[in-house]
Protein backbone atom coordinates (compact mmCIF):
# COMPACT_ATOMS: atom_id res chain seq x y z
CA UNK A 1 213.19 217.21 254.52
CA UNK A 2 214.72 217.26 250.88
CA UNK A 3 218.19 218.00 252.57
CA UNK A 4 218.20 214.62 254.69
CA UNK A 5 216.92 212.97 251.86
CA UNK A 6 220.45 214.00 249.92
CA UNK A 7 222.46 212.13 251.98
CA UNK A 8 220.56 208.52 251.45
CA UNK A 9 221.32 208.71 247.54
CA UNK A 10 223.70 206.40 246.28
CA UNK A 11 226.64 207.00 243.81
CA UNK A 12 226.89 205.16 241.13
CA UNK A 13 230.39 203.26 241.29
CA UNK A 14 232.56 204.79 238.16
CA UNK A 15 233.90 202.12 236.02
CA UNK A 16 236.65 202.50 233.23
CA UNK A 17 236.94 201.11 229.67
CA UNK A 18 238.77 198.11 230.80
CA UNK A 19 236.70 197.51 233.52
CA UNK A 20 233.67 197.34 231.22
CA UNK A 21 235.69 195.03 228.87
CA UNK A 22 236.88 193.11 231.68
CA UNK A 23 233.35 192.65 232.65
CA UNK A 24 232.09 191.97 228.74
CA UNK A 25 234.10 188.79 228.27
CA UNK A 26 233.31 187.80 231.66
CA UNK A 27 229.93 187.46 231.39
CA UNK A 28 230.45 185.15 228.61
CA UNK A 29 232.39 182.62 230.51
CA UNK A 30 232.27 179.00 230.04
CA UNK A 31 230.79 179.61 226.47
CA UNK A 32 232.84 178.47 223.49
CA UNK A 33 232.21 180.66 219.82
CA UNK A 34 233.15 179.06 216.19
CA UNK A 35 235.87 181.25 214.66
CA UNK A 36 237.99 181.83 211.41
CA UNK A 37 240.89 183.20 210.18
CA UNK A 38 239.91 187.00 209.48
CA UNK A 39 243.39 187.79 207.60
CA UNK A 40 245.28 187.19 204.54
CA UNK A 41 248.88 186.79 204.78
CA UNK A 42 251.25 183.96 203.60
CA UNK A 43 252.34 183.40 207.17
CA UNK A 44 248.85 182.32 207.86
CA UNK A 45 248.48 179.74 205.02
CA UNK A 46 248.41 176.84 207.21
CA UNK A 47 245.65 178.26 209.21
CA UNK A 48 243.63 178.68 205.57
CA UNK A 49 240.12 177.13 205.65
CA UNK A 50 240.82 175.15 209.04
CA UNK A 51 237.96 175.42 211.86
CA UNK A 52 239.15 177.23 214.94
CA UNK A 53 237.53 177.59 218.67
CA UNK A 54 237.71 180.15 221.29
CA UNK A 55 236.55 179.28 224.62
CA UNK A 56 236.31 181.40 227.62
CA UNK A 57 236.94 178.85 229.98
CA UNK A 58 238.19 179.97 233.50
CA UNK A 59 237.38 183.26 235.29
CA UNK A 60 238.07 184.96 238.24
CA UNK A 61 237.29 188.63 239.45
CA UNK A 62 241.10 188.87 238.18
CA UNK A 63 241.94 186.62 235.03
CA UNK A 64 240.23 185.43 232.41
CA UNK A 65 241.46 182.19 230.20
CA UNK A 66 240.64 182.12 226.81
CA UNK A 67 241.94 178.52 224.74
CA UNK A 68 242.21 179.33 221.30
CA UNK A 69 241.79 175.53 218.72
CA UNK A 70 242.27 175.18 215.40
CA UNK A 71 241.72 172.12 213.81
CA UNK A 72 243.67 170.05 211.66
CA UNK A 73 247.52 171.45 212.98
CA UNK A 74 247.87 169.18 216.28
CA UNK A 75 249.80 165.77 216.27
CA UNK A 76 248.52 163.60 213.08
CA UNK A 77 246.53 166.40 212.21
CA UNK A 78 243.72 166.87 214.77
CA UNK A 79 243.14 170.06 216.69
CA UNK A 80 246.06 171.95 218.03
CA UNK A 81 245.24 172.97 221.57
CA UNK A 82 248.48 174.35 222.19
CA UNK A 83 247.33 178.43 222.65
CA UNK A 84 245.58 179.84 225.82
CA UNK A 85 245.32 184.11 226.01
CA UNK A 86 245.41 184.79 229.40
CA UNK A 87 243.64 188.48 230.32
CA UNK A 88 244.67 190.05 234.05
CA UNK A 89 244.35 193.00 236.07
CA UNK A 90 247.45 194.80 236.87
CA UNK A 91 247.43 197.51 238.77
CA UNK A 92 247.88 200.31 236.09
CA UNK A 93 245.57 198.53 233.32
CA UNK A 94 244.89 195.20 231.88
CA UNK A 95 247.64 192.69 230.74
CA UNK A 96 248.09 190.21 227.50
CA UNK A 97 250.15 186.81 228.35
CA UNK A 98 250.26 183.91 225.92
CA UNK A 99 250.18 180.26 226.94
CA UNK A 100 252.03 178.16 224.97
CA UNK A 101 252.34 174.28 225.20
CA UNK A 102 253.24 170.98 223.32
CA UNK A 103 250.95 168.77 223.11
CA UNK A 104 252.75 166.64 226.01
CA UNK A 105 251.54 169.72 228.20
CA UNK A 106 255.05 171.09 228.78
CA UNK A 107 255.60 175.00 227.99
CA UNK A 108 257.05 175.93 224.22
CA UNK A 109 260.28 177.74 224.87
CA UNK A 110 258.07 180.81 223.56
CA UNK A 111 255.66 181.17 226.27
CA UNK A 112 253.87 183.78 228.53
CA UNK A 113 254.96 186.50 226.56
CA UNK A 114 252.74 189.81 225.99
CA UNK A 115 252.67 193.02 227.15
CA UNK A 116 250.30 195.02 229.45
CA UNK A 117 247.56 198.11 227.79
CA UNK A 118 249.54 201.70 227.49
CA UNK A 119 246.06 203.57 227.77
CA UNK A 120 242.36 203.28 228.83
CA UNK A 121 241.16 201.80 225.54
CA UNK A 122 237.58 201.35 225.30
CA UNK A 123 235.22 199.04 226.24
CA UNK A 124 234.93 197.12 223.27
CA UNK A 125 238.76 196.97 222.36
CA UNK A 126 242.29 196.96 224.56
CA UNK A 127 245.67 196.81 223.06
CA UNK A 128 248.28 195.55 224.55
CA UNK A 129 252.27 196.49 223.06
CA UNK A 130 255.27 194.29 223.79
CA UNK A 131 256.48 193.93 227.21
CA UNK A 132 260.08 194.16 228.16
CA UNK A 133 260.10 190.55 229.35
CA UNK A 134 258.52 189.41 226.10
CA UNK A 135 261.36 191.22 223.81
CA UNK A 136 264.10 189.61 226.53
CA UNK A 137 262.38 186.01 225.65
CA UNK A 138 262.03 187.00 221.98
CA UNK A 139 265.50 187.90 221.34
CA UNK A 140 266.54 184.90 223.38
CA UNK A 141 265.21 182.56 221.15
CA UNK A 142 265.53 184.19 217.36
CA UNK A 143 262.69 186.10 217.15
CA UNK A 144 263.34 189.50 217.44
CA UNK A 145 261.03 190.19 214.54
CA UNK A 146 258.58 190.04 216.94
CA UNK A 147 260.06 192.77 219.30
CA UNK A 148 257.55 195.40 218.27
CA UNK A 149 254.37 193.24 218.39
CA UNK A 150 251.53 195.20 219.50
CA UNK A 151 248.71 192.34 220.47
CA UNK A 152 244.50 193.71 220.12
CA UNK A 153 241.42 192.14 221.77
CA UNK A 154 238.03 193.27 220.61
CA UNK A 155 234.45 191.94 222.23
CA UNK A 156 231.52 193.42 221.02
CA UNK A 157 228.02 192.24 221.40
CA UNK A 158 228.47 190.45 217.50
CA UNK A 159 231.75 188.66 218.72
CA UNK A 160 235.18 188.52 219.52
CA UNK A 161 238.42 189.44 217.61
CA UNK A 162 241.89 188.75 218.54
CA UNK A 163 244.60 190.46 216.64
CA UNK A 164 248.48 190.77 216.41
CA UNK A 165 250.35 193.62 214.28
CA UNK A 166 253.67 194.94 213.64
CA UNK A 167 255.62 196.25 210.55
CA UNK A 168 254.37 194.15 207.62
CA UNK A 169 252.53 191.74 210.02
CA UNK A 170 248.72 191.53 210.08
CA UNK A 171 247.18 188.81 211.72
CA UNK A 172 243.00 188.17 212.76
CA UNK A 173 240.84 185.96 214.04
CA UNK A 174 237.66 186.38 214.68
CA UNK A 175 234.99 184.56 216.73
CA UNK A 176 231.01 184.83 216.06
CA UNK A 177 229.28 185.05 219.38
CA UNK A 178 225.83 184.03 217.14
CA UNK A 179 227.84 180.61 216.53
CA UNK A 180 228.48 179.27 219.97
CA UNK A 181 229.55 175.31 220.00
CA UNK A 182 230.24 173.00 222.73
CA UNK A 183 232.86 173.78 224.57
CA UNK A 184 235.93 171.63 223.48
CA UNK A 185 238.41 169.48 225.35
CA UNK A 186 240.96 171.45 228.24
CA UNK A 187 243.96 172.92 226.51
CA UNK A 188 247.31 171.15 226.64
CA UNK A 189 248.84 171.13 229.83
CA UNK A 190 246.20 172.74 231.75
């Protein structure tokens, strides 16, 4: 009896890191979280103080879209809607793409650039280094200094962090999920 009772038990499905962080900030969407500016560099000193939203808007079983606000640095100084992080599956991993727009809702001539994760990462946290593409676009437009940006996403059960680093660049912000807030206005363009 115990041998055709082997046969009925079911195996649990094996998930990876980036599934499980895939399936962390999917869980929260439609919610919006209060954020600030987590970092301290001069390049940042407009963002200083200001409020800033994240909201994860729009999900699917393969993207997530993530509008990121800050107050006071739009058109006559309301909130500039112009960022949206936009997390997919790839076949290999998870990728990073950045939505940028003017406030007219046409695309920045810096836009959808990112890069897709180099390893498993963990749960909680996925990197995601410069893509080809991206350093193509970068170079394009003047801003090579950017060619060796390695983008970070954290989501624990406190909150979310989104990060950006390269040589002598260190930029946060971070996102309390204890704070969430009504869910602001569609980004620009979308």
């Amino acid at each position: 009896m115990a041998a055709s009772l082997a046969g009925c038990a079911t195996t649990p499905t094996a998930t990876t890191p980036q599934d499980d962080f895939f399936a962390a900030l999917s869980a929260r969407c439609g919610k919006a979280y209060a954020g600030r500016l987590a970092s301290d560099q001069e390049a940042d000193a407009e963002m200083h103080g200001k409020a800033m939203v994240m909201h994860i808007r729009h999900c699917t079983s393969d993207r997530i879209e993530i509008p990121f606000h800050i107050d006071g640095l739009g058109p006559d100084g309301d909130w500039d809607r112009s960022r949206t992080w936009i997390i997919t599956r790839t076949s290999t991993g998870l990728r990073l793409k950045h939505d940028h727009r003017h406030a007219d809702g046409k695309p920045d001539a810096t836009t959808l650039y990112g890069g897709d994760t180099a390893d498993a990462g963990t749960a909680a946290r996925q990197t995601f280094p410069v893509d080809a593409e991206s350093i193509a676009m970068f170079t394009a437009t003047g801003r090579s200094v950017s060619n060796t940006n390695i983008w970070s996403i954290e989501t624990t059960s406190a909150g979310f962090t989104y990060g950006l680093d390269r040589p002598g660049r260190h930029f946060r912000v971070a996102f309390d999920y204890a704070k969430p807030v009504t869910p602001p206005p569609a980004p620009w363009g979308w």
